[in-house]
Protein backbone atom coordinates (compact mmCIF):
# COMPACT_ATOMS: atom_id res chain seq x y z
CA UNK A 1 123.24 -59.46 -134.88
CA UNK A 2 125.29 -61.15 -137.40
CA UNK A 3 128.47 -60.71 -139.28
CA UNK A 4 129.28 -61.86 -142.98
CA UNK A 5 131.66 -64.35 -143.01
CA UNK A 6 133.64 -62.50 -146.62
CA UNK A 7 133.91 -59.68 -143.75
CA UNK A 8 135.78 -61.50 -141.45
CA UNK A 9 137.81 -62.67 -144.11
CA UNK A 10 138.58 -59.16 -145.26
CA UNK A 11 139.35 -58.34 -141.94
CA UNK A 12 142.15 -61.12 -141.38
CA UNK A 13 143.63 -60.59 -145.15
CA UNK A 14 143.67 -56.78 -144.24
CA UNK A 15 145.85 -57.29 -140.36
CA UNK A 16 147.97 -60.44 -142.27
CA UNK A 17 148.83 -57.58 -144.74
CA UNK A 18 149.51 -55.42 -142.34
CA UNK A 19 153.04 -56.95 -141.30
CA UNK A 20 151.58 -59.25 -138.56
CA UNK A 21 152.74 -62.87 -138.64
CA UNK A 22 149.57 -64.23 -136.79
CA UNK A 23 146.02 -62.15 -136.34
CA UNK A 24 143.29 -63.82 -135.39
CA UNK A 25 139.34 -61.85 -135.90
CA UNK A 26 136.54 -62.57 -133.11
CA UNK A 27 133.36 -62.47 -133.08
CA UNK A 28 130.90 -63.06 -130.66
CA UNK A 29 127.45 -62.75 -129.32
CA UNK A 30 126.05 -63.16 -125.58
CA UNK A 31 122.10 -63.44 -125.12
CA UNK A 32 121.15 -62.70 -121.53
CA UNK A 33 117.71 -64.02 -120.38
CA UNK A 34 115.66 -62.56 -117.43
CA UNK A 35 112.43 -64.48 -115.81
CA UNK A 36 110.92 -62.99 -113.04
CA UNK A 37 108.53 -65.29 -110.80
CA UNK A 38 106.86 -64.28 -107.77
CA UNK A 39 104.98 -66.38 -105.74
CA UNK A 40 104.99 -69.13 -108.20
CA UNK A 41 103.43 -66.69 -111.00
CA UNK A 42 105.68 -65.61 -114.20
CA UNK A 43 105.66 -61.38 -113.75
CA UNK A 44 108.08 -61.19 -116.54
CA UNK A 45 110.64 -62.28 -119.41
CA UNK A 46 112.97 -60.39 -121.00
CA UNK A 47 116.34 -61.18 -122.87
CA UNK A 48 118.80 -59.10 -125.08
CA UNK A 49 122.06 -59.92 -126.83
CA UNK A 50 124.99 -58.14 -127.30
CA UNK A 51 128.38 -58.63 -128.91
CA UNK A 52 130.74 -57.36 -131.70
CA UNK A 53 134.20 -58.06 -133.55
CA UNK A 54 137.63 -57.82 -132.07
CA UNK A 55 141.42 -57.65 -133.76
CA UNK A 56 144.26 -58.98 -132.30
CA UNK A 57 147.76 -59.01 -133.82
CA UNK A 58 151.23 -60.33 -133.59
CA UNK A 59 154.03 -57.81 -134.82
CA UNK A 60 157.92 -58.75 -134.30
CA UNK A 61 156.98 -61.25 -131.53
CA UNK A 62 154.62 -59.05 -129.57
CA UNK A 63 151.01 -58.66 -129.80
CA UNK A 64 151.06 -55.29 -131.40
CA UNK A 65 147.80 -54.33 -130.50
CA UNK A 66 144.01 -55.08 -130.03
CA UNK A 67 140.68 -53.17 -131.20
CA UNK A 68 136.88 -54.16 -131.06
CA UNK A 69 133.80 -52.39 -132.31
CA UNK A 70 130.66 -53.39 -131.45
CA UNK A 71 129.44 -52.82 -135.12
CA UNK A 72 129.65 -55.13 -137.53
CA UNK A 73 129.36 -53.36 -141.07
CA UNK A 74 133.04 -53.53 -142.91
CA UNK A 75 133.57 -49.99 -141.94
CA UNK A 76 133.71 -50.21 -138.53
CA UNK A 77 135.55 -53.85 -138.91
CA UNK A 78 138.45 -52.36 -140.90
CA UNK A 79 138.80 -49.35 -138.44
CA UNK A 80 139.98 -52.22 -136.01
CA UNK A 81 142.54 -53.29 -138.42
CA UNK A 82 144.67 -50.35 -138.91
């Protein structure tokens, strides 16, 4: 899971343009690992990763909303930022 960083850029250009004074564009990715030992003997790994983009704004003083997705093409980006 990745993100482009001209998309993230688009993103912030699109909520500064949007009449915010501040926006800030997040995006991050947890890995969680599993190992399962029993009786001293590995049974079993496992690990997965999740994460996405989020949108925050600042409109007249007050944050003036907040969106995430969870995908990361520019689609679903700009849907957070209007």
């Amino acid at each position: 899971m990745s993100l482009p960083e001209d998309v993230m850029t688009k993103a912030l250009d699109l909520a500064l343009g949007s009449g915010s004074s501040y926006a800030e564009v997040r995006y991050q990715v947890d890995t969680v690992r599993f190992v399962n030992v029993r009786n001293g003997a590995l049974q079993s790994l496992s690990s997965y990763s999740y994460g996405g983009v989020s949108v925050r704004v600042l409109v007249d003083g007050m944050w003036g909303g907040f969106a995430a997705t969870s995908n990361t093409d520019w689609e679903s980006v700009r849907g957070c930022c209007g």
